[in-house]
Protein backbone atom coordinates (compact mmCIF):
# COMPACT_ATOMS: atom_id res chain seq x y z
CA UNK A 1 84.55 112.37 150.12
CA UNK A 2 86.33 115.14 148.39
CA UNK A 3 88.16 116.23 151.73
CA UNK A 4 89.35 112.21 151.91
CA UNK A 5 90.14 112.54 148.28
CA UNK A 6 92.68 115.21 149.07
CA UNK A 7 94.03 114.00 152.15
CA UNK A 8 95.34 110.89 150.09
CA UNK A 9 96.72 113.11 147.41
CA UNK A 10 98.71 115.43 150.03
CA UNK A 11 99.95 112.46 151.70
CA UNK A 12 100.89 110.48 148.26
CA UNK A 13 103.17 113.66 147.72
CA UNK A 14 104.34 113.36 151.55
CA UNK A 15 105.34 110.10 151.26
CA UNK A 16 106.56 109.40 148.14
CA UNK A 17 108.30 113.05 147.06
CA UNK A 18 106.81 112.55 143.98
CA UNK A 19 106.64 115.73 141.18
CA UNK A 20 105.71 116.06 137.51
CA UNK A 21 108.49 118.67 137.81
CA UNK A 22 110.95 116.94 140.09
CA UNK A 23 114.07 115.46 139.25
CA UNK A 24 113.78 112.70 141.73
CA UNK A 25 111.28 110.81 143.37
CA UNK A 26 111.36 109.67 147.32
CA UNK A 27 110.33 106.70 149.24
CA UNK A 28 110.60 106.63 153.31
CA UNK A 29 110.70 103.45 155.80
CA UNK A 30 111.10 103.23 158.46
CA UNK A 31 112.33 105.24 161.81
CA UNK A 32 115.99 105.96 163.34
CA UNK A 33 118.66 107.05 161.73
CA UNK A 34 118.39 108.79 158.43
CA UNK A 35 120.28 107.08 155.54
CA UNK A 36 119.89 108.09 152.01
CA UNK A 37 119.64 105.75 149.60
CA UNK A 38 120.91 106.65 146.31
CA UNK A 39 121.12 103.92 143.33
CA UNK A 40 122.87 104.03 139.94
CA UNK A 41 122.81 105.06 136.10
CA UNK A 42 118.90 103.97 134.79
CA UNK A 43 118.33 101.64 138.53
CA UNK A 44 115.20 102.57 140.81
CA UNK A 45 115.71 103.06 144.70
CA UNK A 46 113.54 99.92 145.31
CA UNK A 47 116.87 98.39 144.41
CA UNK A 48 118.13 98.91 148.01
CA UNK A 49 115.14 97.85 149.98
CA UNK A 50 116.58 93.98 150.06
CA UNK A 51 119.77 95.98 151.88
CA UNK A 52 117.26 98.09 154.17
CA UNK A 53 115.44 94.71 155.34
CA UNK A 54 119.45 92.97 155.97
CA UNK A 55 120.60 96.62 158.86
CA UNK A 56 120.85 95.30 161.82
CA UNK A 57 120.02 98.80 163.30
CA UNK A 58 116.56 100.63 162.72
CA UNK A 59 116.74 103.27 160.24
CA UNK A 60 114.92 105.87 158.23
CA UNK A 61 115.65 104.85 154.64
CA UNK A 62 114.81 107.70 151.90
CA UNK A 63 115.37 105.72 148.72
CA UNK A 64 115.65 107.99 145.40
CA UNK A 65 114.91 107.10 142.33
CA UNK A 66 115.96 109.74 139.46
CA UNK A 67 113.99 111.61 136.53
CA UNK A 68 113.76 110.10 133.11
CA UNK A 69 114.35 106.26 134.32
CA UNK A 70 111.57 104.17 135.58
CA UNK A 71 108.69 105.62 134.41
CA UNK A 72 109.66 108.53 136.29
CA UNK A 73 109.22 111.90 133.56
CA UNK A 74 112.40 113.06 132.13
CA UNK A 75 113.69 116.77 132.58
CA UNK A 76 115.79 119.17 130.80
CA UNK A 77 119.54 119.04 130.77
CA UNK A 78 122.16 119.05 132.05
CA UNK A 79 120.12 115.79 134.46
CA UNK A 80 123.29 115.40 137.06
CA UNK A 81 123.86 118.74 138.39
CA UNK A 82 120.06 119.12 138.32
CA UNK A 83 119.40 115.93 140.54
CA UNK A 84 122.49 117.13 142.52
CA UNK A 85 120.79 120.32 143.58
CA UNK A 86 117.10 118.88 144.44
CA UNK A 87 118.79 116.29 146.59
CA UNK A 88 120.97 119.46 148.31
CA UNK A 89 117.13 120.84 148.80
CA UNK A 90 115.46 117.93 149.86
CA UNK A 91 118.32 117.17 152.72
CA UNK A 92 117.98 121.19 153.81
CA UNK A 93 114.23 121.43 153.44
CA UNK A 94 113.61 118.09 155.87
CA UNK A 95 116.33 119.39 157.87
CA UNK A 96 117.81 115.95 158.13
CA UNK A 97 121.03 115.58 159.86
CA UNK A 98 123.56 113.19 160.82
CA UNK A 99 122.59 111.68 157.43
CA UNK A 100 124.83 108.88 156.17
CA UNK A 101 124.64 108.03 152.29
CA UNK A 102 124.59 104.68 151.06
CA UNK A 103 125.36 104.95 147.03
CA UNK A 104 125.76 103.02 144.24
CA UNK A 105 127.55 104.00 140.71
CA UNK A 106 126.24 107.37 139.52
CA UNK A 107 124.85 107.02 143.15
CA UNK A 108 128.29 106.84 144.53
CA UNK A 109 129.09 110.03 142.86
CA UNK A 110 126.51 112.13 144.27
CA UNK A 111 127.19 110.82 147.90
CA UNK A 112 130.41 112.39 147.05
CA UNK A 113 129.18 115.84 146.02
CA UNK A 114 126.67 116.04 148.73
CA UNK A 115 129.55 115.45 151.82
CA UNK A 116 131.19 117.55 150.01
CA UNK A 117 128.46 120.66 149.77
CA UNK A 118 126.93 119.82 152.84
CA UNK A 119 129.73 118.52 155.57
CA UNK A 120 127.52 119.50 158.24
CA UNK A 121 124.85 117.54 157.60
CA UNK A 122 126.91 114.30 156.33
CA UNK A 123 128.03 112.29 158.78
CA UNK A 124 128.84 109.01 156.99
CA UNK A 125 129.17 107.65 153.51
CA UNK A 126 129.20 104.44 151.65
CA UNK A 127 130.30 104.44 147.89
CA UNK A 128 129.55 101.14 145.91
CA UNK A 129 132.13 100.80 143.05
CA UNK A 130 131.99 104.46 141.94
CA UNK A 131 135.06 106.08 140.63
CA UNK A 132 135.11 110.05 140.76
CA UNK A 133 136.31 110.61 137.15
CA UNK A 134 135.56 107.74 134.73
CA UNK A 135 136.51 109.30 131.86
CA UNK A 136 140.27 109.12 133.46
CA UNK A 137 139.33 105.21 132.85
CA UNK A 138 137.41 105.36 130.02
CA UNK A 139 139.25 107.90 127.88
CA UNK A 140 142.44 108.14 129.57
CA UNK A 141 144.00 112.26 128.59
CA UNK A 142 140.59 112.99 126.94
CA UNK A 143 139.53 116.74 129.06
CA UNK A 144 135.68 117.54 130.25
CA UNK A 145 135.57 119.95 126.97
CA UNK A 146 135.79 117.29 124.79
CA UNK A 147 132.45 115.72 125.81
CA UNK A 148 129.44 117.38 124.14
CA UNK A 149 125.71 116.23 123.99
CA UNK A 150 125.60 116.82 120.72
CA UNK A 151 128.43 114.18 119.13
CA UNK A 152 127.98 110.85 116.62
CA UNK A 153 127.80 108.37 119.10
CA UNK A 154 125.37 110.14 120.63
CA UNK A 155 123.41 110.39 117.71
CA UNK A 156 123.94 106.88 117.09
CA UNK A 157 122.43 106.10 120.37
CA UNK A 158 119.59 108.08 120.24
CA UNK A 159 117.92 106.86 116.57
CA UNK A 160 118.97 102.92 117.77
CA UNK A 161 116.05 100.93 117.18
CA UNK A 162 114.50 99.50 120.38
CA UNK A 163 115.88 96.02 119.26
CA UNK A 164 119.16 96.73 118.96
CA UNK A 165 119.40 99.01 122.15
CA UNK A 166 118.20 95.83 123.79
CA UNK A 167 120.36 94.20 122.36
CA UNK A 168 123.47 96.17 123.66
CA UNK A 169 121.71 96.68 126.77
CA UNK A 170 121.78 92.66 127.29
CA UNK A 171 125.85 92.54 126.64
CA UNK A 172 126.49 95.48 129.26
CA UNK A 173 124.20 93.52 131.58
CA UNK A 174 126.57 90.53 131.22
CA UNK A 175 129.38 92.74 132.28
CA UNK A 176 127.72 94.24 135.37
CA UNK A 177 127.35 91.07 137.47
CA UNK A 178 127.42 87.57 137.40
CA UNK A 179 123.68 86.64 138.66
CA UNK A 180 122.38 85.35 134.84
CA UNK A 181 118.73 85.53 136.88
CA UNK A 182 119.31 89.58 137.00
CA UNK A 183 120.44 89.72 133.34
CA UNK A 184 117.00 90.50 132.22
CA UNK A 185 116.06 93.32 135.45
CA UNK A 186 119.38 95.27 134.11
CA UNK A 187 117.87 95.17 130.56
CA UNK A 188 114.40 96.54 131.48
CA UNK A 189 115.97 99.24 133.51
CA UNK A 190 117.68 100.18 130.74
CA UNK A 191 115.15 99.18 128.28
CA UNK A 192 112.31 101.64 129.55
CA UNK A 193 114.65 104.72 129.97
CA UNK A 194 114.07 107.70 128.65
CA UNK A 195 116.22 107.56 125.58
CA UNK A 196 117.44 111.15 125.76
CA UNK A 197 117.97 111.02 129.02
CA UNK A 198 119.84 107.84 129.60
CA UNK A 199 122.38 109.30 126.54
CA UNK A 200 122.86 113.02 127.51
CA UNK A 201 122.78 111.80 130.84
CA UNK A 202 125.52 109.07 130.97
CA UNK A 203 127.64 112.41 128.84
CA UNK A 204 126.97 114.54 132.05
CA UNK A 205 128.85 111.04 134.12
CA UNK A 206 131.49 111.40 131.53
CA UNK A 207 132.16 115.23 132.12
CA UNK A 208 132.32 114.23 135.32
CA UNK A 209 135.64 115.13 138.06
CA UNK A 210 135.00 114.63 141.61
CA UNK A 211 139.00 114.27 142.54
CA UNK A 212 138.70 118.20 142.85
CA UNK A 213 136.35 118.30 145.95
CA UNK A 214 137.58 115.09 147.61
CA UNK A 215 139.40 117.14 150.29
CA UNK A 216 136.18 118.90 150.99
CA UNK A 217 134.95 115.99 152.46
CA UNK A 218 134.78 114.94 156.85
CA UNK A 219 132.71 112.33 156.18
CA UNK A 220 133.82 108.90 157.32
CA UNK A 221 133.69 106.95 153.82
CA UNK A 222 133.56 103.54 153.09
CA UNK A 223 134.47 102.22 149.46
CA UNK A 224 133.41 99.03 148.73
CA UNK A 225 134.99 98.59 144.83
CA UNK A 226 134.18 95.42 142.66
CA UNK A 227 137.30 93.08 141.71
CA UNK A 228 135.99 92.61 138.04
CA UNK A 229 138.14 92.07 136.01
CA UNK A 230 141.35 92.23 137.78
CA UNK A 231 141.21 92.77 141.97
CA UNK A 232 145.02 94.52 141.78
CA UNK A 233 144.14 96.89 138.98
CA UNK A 234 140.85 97.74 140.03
CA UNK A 235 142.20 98.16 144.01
CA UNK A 236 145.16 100.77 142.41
CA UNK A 237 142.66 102.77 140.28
CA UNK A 238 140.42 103.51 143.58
CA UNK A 239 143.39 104.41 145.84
CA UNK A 240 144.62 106.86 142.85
CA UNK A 241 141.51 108.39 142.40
CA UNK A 242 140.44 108.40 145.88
CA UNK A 243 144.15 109.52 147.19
CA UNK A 244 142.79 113.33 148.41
CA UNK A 245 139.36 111.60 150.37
CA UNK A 246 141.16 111.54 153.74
CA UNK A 247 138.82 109.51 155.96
CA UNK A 248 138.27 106.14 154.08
CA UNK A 249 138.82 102.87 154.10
CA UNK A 250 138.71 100.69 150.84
CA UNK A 251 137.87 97.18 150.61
CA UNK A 252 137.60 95.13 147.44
CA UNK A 253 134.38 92.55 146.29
CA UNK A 254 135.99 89.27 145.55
CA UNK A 255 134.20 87.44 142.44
CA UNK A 256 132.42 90.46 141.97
CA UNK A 257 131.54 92.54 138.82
CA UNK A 258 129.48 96.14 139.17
CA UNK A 259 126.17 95.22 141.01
CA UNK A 260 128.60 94.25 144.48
CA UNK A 261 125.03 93.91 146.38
CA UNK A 262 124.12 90.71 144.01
CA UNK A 263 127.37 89.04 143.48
CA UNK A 264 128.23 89.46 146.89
CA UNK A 265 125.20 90.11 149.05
CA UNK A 266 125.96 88.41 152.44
CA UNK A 267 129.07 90.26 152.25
CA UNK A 268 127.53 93.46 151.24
CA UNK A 269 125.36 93.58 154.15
CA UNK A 270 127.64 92.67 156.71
CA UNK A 271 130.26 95.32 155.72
CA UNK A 272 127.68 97.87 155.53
CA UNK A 273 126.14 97.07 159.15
CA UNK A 274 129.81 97.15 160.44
CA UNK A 275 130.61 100.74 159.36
CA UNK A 276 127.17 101.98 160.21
CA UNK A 277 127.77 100.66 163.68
CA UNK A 278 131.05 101.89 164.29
CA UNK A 279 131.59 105.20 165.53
């Protein structure tokens, strides 16, 4: 009984790359082609298995979920560049090649800086309305010195009663798509973070500037951007900030705010199948 007993435990750890100490957690399904899964600011990885059961071709989906946000245990800052490097490690350590990256938001951004650190093992990408430097949106002139964990609104954020986080969570949930059935799934994701981390975490997004290491990249990239509020502006921020990526293609969401795979699922999927199937 004891030998079963630690047979389950070494494969729960197998399975689901799960650590007190890790800065993300792992699920695998699947076999065939390995594509990381990689979802946004506070979302779980189980976000993308509704996309893993619409490929048309059979896959080995890894989908991440990060430290801090869904009952996962937080970690120290800085939380990007420390989820960065364990998803370098876990790509070298399970020598996986020929990897393409399917991410979303924050998500995005790391597909970004992992075919850019590892070119040889990143064949393909797909970035779901990510920008590389949203403080050039944001905070337009403001530099990466400027943003400090330690600053009011931070503070702000962090002694927020529960209600009133809710509260705000519930209007930025209105803004991120236009499904009023997933209102209340954004708000629990964002809800049961890890206070801490979800503010000094969203300041590491902020400090944020990927449009130095876009030329780094020989992945083929898709960018699939969201037409909320305005398809024209949005469509003229991504080709600016994407203008050194070399091998892309960008296509806009119509009627689409943040969360492209529920405004716009059918057309999600089908976009996604047709780049993974063209080579």
């Amino acid at each position: 009984m004891k030998t079963f007993r630690t047979t389950l435990v070494v494969l729960f750890i197998v399975c689901f790359g799960f650590s007190q100490n890790s800065a993300i957690k792992s699920e695998v399904i699947g076999k065939g082609n390995t594509i990381l899964f990689l979802p946004g600011f506070t979302t779980p990885g189980s976000i993308w298995k509704e996309t893993v059961n619409h490929l048309a071709s059979k896959n080995e989906a890894h989908l991440i979920s990060y430290a801090g946000f869904n009952g996962n245990p937080p970690i120290k800052m800085p939380w990007y560049t420390t989820i960065k490097q364990e998803l370098v490690n876990y790509i070298k350590d399970r020598k996986l090649n020929h990897v393409t990256i399917i991410g979303h938001s924050m998500g995005g951004n790391l597909a970004t800086d992992l075919a850019a650190i590892l070119p040889q093992n990143i064949h393909k990408i797909i970035i779901v309305d990510a920008i590389p430097c949203m403080r050039e949106l944001m905070m337009p002139g403001v530099p990466e010195s400027n943003i400090q964990y330690e600053s009011p609104y931070n503070q702000q954020l962090l002694v927020m009663k529960d209600a009133a986080f809710k509260q705000t969570a519930t209007m930025m949930a209105q803004n991120m798509t236009n499904q009023k059935d997933k209102y209340d799934i954004l708000v629990n994701w964002m809800s049961e973070a890890d206070r801490e981390t979800y503010v000094y975490g969203y300041t590491d997004l902020l400090k944020l500037d990927l449009r130095t290491i876009l030329d780094r990249i020989t992945a083929k990239t898709l960018i699939l951007g969201a037409s909320y509020p305005n398809k024209a502006i949005a469509q003229s921020n991504y080709e600016k900030q994407y203008k050194k990526l070399s091998n892309k293609t960008i296509v806009m969401a119509d009627d689409s705010k943040h969360f492209i795979m529920f405004d716009q699922p059918e057309w999600f999927y089908a976009k996604v199948n047709a780049f993974l199937a063209d080579e």
